[in-house]
PDB file of N, CA and C in Angstrom:
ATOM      1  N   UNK A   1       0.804  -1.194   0.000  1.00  0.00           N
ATOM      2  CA  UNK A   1       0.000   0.000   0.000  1.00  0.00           C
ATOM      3  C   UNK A   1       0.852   1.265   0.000  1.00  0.00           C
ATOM      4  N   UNK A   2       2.065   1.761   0.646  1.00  0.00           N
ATOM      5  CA  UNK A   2       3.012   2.413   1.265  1.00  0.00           C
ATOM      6  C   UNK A   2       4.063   2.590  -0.135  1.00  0.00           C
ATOM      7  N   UNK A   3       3.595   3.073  -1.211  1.00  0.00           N
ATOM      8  CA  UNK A   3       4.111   2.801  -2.603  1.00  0.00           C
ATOM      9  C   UNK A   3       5.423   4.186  -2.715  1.00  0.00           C
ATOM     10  N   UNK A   4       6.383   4.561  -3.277  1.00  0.00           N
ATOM     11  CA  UNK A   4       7.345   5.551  -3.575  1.00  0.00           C
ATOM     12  C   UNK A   4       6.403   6.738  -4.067  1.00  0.00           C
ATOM     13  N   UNK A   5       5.317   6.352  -4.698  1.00  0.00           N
ATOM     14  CA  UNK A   5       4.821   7.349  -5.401  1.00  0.00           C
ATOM     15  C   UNK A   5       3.501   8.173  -4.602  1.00  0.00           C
ATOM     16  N   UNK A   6       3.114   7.337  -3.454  1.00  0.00           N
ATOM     17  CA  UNK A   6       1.895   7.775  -2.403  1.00  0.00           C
ATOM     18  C   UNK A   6       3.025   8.305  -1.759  1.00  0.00           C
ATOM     19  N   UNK A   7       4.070   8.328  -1.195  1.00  0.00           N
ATOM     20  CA  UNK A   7       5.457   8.788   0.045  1.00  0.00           C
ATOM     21  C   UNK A   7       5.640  10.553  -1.261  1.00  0.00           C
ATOM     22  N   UNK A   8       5.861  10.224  -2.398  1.00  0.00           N
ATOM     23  CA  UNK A   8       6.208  11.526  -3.182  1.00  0.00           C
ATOM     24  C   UNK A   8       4.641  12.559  -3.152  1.00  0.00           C
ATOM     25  N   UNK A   9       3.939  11.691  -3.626  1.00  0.00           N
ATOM     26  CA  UNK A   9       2.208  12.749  -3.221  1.00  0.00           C
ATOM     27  C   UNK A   9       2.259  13.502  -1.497  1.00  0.00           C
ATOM     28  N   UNK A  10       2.314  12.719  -1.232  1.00  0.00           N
ATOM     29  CA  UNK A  10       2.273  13.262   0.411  1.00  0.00           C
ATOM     30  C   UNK A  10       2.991  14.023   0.571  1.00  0.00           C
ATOM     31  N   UNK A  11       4.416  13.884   0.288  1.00  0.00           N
ATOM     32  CA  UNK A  11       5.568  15.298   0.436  1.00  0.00           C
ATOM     33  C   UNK A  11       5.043  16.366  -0.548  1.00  0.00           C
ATOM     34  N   UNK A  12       4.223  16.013  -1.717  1.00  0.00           N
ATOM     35  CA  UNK A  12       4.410  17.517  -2.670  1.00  0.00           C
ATOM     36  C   UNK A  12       3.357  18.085  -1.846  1.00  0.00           C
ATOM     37  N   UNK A  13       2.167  17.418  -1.432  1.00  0.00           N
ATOM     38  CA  UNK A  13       1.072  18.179  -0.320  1.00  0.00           C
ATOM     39  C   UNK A  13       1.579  18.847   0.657  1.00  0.00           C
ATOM     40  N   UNK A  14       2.271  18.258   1.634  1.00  0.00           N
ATOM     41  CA  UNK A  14       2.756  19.245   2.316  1.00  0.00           C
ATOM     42  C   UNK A  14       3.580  20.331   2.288  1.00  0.00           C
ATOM     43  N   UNK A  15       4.858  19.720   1.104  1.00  0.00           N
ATOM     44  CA  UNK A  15       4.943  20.916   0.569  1.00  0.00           C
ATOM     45  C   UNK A  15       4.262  22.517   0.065  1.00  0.00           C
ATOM     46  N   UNK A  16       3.164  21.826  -0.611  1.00  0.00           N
ATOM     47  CA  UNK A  16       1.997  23.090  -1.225  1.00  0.00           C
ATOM     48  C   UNK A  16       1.340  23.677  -0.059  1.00  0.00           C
ATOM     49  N   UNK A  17       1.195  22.836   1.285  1.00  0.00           N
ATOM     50  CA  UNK A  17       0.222  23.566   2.403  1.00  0.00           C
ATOM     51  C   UNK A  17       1.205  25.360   2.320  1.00  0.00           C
ATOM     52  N   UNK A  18      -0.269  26.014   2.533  1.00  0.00           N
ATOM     53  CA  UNK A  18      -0.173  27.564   2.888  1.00  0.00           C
ATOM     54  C   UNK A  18       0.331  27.770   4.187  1.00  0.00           C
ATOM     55  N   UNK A  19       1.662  29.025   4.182  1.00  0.00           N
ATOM     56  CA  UNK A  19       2.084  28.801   5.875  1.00  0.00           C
ATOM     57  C   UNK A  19       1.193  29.848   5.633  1.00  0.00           C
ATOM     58  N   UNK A  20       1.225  29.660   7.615  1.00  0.00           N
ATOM     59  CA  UNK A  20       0.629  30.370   8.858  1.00  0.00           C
ATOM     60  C   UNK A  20       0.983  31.722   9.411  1.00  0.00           C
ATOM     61  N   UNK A  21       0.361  32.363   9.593  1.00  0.00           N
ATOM     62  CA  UNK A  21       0.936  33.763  10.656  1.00  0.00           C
ATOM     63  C   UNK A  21       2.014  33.769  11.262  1.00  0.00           C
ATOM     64  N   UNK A  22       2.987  34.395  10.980  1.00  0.00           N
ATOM     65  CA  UNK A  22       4.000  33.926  11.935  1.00  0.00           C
ATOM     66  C   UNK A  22       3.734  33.978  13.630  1.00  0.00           C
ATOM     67  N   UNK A  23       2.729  35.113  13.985  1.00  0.00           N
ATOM     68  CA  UNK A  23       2.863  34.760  15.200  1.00  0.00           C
ATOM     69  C   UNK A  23       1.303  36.192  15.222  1.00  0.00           C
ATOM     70  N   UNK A  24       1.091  35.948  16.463  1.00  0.00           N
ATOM     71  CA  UNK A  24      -0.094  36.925  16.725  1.00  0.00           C
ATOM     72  C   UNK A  24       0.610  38.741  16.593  1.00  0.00           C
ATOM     73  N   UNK A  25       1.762  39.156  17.233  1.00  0.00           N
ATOM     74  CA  UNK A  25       1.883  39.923  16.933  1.00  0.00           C
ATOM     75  C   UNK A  25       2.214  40.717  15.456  1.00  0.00           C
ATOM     76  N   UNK A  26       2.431  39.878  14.572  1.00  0.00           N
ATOM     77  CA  UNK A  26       2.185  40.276  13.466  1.00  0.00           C
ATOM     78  C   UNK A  26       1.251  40.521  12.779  1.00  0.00           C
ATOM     79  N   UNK A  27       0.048  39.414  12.843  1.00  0.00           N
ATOM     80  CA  UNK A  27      -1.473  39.665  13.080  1.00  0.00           C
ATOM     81  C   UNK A  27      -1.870  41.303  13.690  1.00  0.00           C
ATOM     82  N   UNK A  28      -1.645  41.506  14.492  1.00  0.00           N
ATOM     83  CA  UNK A  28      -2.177  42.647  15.414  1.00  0.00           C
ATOM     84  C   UNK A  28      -1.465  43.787  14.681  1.00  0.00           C
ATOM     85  N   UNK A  29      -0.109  43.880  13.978  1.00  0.00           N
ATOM     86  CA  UNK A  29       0.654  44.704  13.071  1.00  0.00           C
ATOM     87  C   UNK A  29      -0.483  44.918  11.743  1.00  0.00           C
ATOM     88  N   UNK A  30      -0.761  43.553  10.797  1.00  0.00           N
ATOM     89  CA  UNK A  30      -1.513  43.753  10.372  1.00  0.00           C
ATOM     90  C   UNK A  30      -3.017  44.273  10.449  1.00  0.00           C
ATOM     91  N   UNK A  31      -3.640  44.456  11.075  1.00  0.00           N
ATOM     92  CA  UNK A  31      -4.796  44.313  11.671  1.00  0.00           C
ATOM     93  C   UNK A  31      -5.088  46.194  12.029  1.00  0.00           C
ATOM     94  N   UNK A  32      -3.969  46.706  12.606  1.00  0.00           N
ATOM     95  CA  UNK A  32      -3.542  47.848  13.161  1.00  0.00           C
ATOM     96  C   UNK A  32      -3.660  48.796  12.005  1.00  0.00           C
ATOM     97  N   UNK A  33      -2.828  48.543  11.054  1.00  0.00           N
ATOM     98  CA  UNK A  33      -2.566  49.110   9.496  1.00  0.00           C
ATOM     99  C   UNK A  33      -3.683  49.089   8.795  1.00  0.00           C
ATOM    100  N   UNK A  34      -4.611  48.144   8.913  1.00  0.00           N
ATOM    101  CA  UNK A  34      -5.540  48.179   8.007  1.00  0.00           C
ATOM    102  C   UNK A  34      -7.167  48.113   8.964  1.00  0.00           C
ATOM    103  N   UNK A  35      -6.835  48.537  10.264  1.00  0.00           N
ATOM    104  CA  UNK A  35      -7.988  48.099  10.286  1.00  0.00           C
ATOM    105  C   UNK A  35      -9.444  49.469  10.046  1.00  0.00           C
ATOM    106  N   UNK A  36      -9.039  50.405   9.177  1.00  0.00           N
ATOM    107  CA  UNK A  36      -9.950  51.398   8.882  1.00  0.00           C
ATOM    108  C   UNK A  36     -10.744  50.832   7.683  1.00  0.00           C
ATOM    109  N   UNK A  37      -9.893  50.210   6.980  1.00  0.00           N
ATOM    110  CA  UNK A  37     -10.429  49.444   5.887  1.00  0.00           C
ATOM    111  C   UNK A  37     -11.140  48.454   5.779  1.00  0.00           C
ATOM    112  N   UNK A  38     -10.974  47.662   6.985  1.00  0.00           N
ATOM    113  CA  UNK A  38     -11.723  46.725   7.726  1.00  0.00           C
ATOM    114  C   UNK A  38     -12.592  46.982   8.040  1.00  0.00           C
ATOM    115  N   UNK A  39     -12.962  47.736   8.479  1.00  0.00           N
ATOM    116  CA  UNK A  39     -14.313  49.006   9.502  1.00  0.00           C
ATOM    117  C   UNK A  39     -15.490  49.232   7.830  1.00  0.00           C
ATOM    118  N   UNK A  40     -14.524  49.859   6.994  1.00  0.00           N
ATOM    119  CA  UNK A  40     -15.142  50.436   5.655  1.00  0.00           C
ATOM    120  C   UNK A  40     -15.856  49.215   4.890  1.00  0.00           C
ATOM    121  N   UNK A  41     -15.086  47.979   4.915  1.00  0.00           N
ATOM    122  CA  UNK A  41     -15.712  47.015   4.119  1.00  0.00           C
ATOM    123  C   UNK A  41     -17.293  46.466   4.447  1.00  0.00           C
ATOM    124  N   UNK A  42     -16.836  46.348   6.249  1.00  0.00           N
ATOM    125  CA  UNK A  42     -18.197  46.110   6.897  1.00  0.00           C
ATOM    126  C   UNK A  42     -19.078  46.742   6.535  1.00  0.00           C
ATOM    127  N   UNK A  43     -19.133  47.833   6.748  1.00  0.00           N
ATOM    128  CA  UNK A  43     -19.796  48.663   6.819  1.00  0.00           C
ATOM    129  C   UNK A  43     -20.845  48.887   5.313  1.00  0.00           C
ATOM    130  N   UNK A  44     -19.613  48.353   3.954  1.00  0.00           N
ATOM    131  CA  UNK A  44     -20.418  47.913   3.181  1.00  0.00           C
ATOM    132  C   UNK A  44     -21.247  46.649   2.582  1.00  0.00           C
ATOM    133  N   UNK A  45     -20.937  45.617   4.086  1.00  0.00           N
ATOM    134  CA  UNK A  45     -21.963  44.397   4.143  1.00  0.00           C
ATOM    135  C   UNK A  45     -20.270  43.129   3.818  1.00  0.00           C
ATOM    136  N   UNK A  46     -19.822  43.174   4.055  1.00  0.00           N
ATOM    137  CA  UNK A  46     -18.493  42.357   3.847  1.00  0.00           C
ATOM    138  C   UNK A  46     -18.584  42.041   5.059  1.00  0.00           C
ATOM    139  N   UNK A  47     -18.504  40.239   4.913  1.00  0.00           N
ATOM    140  CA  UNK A  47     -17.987  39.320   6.308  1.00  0.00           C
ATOM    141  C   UNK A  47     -16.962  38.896   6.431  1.00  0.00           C
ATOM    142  N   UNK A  48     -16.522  38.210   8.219  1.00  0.00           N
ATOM    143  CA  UNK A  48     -15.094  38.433   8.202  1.00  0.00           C
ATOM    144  C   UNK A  48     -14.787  37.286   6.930  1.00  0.00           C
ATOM    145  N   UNK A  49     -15.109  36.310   6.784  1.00  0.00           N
ATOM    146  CA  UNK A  49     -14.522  35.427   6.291  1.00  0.00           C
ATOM    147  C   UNK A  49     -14.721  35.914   4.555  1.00  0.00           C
ATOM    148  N   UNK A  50     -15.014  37.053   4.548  1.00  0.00           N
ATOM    149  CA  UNK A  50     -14.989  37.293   2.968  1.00  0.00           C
ATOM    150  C   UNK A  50     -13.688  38.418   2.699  1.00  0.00           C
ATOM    151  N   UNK A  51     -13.721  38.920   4.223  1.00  0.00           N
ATOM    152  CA  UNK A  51     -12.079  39.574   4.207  1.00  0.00           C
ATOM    153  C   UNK A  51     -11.097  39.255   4.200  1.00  0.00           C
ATOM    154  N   UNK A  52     -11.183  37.954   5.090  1.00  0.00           N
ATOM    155  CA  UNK A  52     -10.283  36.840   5.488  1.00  0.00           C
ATOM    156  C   UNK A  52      -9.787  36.482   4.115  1.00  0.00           C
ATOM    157  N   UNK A  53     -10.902  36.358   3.077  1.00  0.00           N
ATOM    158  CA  UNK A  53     -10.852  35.143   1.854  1.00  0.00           C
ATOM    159  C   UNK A  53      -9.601  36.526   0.852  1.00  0.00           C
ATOM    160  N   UNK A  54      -9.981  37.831   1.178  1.00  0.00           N
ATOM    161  CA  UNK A  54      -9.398  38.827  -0.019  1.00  0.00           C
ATOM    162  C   UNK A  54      -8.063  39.237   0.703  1.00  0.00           C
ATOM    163  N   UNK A  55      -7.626  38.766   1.839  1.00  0.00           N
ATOM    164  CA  UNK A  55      -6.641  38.977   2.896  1.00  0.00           C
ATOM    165  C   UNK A  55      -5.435  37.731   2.079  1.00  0.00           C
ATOM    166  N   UNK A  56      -5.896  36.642   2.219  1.00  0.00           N
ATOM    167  CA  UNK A  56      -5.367  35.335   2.257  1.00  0.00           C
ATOM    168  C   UNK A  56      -5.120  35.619   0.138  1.00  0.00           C
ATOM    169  N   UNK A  57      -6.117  35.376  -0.652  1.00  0.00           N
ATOM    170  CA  UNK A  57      -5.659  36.014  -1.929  1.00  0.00           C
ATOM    171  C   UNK A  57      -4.590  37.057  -2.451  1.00  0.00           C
ATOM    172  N   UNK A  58      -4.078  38.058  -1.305  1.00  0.00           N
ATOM    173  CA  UNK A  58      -3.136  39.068  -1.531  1.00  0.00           C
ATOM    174  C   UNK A  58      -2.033  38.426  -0.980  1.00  0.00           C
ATOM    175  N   UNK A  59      -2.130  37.244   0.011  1.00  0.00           N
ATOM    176  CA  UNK A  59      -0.648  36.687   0.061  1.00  0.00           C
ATOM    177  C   UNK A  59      -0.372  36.774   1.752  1.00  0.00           C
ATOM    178  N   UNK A  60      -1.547  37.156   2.711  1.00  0.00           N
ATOM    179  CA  UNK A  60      -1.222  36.611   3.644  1.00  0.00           C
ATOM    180  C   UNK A  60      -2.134  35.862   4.148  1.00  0.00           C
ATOM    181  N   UNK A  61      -2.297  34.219   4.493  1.00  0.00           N
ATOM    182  CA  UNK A  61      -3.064  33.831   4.991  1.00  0.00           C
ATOM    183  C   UNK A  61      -3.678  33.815   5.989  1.00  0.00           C
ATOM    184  N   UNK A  62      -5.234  33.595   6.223  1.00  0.00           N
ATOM    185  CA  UNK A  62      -5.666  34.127   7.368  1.00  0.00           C
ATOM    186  C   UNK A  62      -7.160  33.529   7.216  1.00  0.00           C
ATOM    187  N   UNK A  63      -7.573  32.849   8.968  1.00  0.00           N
ATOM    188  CA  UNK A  63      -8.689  32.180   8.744  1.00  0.00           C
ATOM    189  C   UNK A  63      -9.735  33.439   8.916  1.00  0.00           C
ATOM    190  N   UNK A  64     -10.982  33.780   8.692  1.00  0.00           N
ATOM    191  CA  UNK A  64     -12.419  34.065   9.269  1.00  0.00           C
ATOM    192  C   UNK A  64     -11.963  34.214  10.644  1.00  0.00           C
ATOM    193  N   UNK A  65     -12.167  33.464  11.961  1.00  0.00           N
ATOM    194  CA  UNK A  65     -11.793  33.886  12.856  1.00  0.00           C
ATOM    195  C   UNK A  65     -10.491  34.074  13.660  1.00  0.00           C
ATOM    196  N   UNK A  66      -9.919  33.959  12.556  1.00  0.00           N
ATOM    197  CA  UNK A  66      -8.306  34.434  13.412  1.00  0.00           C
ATOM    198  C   UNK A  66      -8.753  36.154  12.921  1.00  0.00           C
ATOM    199  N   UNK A  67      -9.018  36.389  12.084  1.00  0.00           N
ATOM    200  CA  UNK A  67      -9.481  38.051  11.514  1.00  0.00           C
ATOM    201  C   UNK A  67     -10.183  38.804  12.864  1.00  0.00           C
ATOM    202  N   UNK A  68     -11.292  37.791  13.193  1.00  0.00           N
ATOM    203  CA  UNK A  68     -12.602  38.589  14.208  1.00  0.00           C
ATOM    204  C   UNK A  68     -11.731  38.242  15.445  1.00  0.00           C
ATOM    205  N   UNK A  69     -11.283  37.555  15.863  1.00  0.00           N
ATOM    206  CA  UNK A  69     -10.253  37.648  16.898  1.00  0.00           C
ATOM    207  C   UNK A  69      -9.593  39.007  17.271  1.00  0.00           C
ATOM    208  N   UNK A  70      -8.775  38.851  16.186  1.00  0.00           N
ATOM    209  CA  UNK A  70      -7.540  40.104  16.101  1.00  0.00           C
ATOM    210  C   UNK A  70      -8.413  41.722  15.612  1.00  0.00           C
ATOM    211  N   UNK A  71      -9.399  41.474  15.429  1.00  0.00           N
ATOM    212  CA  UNK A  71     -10.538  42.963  14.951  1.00  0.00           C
ATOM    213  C   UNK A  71     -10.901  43.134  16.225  1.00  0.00           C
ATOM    214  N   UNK A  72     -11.096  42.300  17.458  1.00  0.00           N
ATOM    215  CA  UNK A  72     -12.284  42.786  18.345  1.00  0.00           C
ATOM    216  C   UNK A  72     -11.235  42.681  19.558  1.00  0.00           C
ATOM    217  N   UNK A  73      -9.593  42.241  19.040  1.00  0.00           N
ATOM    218  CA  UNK A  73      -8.966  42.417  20.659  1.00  0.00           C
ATOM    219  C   UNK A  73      -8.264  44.064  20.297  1.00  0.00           C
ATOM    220  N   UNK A  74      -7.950  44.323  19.142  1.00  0.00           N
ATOM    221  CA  UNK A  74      -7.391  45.853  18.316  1.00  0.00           C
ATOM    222  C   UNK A  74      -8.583  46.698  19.079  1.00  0.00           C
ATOM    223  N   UNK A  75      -9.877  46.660  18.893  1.00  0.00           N
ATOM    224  CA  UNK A  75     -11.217  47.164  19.180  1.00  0.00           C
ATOM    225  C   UNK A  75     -11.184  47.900  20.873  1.00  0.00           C
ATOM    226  N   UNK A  76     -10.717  46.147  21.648  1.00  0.00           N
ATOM    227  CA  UNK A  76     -10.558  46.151  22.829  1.00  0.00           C
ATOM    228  C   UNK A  76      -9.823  47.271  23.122  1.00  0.00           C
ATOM    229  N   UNK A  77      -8.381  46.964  22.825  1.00  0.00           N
ATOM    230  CA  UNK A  77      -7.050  47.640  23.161  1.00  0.00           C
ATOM    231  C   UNK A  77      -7.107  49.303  22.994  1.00  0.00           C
ATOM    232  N   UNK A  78      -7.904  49.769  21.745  1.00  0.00           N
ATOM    233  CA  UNK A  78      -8.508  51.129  21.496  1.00  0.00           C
ATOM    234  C   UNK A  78      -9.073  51.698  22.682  1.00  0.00           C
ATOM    235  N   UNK A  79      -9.715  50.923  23.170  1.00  0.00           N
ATOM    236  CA  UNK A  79     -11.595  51.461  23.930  1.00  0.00           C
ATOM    237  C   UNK A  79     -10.519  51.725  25.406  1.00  0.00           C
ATOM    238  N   UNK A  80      -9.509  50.513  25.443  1.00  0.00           N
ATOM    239  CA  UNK A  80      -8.628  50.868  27.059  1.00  0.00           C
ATOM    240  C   UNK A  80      -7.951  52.170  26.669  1.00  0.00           C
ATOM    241  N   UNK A  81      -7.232  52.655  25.729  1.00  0.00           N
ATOM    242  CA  UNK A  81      -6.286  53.576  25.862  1.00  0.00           C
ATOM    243  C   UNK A  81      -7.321  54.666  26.050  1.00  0.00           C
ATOM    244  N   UNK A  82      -8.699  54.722  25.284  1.00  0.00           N
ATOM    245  CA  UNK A  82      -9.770  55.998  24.890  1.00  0.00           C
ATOM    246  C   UNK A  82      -9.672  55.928  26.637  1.00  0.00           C
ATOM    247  N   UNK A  83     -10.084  55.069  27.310  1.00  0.00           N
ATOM    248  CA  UNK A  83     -10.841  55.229  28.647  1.00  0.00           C
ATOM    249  C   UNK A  83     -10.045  54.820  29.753  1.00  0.00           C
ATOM    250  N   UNK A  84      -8.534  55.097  30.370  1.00  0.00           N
ATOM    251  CA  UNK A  84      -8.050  54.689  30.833  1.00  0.00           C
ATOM    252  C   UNK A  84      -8.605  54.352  32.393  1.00  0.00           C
ATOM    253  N   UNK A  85      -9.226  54.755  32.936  1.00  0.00           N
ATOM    254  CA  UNK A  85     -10.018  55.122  34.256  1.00  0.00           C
ATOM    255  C   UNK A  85     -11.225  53.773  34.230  1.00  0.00           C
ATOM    256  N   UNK A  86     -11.974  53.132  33.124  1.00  0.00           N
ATOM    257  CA  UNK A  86     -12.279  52.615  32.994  1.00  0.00           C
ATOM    258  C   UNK A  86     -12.159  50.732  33.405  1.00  0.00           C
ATOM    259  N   UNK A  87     -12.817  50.036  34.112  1.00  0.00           N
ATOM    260  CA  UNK A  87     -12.229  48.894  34.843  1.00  0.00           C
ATOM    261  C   UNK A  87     -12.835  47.604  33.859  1.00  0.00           C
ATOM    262  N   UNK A  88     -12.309  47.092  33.263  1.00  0.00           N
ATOM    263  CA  UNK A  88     -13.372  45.864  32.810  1.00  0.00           C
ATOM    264  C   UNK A  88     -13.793  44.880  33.574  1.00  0.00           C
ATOM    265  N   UNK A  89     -14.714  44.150  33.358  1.00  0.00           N
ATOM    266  CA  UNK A  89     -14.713  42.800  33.613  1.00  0.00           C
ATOM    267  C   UNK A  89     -13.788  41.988  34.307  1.00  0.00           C
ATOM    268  N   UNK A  90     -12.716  41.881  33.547  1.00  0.00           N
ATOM    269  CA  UNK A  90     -11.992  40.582  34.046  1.00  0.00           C
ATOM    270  C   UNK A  90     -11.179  41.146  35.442  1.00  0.00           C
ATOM    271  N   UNK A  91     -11.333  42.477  35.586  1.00  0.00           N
ATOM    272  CA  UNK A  91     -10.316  43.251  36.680  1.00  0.00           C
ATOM    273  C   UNK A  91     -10.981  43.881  38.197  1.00  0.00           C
ATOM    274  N   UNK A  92     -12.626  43.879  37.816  1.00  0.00           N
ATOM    275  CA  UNK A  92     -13.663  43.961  38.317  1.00  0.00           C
ATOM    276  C   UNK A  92     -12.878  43.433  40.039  1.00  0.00           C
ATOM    277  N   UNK A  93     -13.662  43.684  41.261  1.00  0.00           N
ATOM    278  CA  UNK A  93     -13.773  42.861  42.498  1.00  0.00           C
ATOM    279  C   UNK A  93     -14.877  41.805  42.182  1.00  0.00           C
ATOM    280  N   UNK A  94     -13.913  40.321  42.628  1.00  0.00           N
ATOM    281  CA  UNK A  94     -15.693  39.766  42.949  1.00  0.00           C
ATOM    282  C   UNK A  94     -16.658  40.031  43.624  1.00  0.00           C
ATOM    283  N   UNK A  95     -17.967  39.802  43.002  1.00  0.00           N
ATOM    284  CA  UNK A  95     -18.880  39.664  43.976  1.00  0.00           C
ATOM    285  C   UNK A  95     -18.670  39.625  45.347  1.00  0.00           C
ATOM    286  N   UNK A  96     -19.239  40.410  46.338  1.00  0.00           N
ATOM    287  CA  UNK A  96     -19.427  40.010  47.793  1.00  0.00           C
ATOM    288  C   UNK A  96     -20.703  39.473  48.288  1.00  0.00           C
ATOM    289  N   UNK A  97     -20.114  38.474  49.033  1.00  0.00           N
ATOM    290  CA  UNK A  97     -21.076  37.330  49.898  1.00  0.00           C
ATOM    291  C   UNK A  97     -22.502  38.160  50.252  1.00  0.00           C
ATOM    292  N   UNK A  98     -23.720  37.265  49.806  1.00  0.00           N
ATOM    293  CA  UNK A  98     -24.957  37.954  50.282  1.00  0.00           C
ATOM    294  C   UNK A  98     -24.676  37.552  52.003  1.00  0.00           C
ATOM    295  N   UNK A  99     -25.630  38.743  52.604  1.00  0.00           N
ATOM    296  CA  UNK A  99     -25.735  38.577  53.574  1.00  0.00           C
ATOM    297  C   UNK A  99     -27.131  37.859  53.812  1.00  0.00           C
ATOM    298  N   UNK A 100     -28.056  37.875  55.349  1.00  0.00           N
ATOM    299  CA  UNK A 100     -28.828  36.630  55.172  1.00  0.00           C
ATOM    300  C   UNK A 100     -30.293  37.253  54.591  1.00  0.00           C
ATOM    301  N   UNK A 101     -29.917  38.643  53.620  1.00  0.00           N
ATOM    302  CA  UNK A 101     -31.177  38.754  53.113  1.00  0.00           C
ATOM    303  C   UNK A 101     -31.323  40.508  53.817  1.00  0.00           C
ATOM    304  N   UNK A 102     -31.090  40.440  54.748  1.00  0.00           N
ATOM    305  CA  UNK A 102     -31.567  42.051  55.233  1.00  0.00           C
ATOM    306  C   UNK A 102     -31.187  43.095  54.413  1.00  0.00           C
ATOM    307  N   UNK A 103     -29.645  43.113  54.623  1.00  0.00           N
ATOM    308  CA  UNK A 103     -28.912  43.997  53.846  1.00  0.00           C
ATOM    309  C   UNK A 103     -28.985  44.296  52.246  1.00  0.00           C
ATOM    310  N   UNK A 104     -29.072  42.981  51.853  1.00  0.00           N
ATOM    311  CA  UNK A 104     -29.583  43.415  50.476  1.00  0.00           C
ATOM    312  C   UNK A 104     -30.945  43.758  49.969  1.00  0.00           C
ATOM    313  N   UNK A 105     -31.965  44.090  51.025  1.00  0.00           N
ATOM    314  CA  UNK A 105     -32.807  44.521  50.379  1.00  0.00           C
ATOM    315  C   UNK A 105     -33.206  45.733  50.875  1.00  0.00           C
ATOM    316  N   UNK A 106     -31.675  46.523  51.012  1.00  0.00           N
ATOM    317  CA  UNK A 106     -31.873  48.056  51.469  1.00  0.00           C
ATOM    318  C   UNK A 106     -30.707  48.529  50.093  1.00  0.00           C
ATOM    319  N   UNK A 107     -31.236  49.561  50.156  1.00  0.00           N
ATOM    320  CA  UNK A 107     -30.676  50.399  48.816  1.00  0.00           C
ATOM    321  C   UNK A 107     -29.196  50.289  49.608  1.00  0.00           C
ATOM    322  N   UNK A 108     -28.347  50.804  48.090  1.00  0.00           N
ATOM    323  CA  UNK A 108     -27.029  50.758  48.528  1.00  0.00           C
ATOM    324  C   UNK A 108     -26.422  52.039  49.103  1.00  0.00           C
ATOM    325  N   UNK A 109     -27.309  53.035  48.574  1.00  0.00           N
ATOM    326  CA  UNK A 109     -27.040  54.369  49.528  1.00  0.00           C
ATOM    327  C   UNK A 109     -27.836  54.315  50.880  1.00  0.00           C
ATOM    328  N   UNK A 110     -28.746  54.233  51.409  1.00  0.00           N
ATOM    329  CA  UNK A 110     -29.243  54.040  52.758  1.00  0.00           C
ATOM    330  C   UNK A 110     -28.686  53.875  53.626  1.00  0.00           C
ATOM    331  N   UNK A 111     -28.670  54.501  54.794  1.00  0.00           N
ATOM    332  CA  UNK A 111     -28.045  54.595  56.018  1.00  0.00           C
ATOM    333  C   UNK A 111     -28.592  53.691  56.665  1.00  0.00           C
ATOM    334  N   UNK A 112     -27.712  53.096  57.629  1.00  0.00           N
ATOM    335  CA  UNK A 112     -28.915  51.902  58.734  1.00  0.00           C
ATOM    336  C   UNK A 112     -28.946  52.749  60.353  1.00  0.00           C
ATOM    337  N   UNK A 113     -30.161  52.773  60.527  1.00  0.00           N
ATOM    338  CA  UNK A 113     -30.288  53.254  61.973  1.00  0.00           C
ATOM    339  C   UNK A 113     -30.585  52.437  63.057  1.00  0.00           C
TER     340      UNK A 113
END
């Protein structure tokens, strides 16, 4: 089964596979540079994976969501520098322990007498 000529197919395939991103920060380089154009395409009804598809055609490859990934952490990274004072989510305090019911059902400004 294991023939010279199935061992030569298999190497020219992998050979032909499309490389990869070199790494995320290059992604985010790209992404950075273009992402007004990115904004513009949407905007005229273009999905990621149809950007992805005209991204990857010009010679750098790139899946659909490696694109919306790197669009919405660029997005992120914007909205922190716009709002530095601003706390997200992940930086938030947890939650504090209900108490057995009293306390939380007095406003949070209310004084207790």
């Amino acid at each position: 089964m294991l023939s010279d000529e199935l061992i030569a197919k298999i190497g020219d395939c992998i050979d032909a596979m499309p490389p990869k991103p070199a790494s995320r920060r290059e992604l985010d380089v790209l992404v950075s540079r273009i992402e007004g154009k990115i904004r513009a395409a949407q905007e005229r009804g273009a999905t990621y994976a149809e950007i992805a598809t005209q991204i990857s055609e010009s010679g750098y490859p790139i899946k659909a969501n490696a694109l919306r990934i790197a669009v919405q952490r660029r997005r992120r990274q914007r909205s922190d520098v716009k709002d530095p004072g601003r706390r997200s989510a992940a930086r938030r305090s947890p939650p504090r322990a209900r108490d057995s019911g009293v306390a939380a059902a007095q406003p949070a400004d209310s004084k207790r007498t």
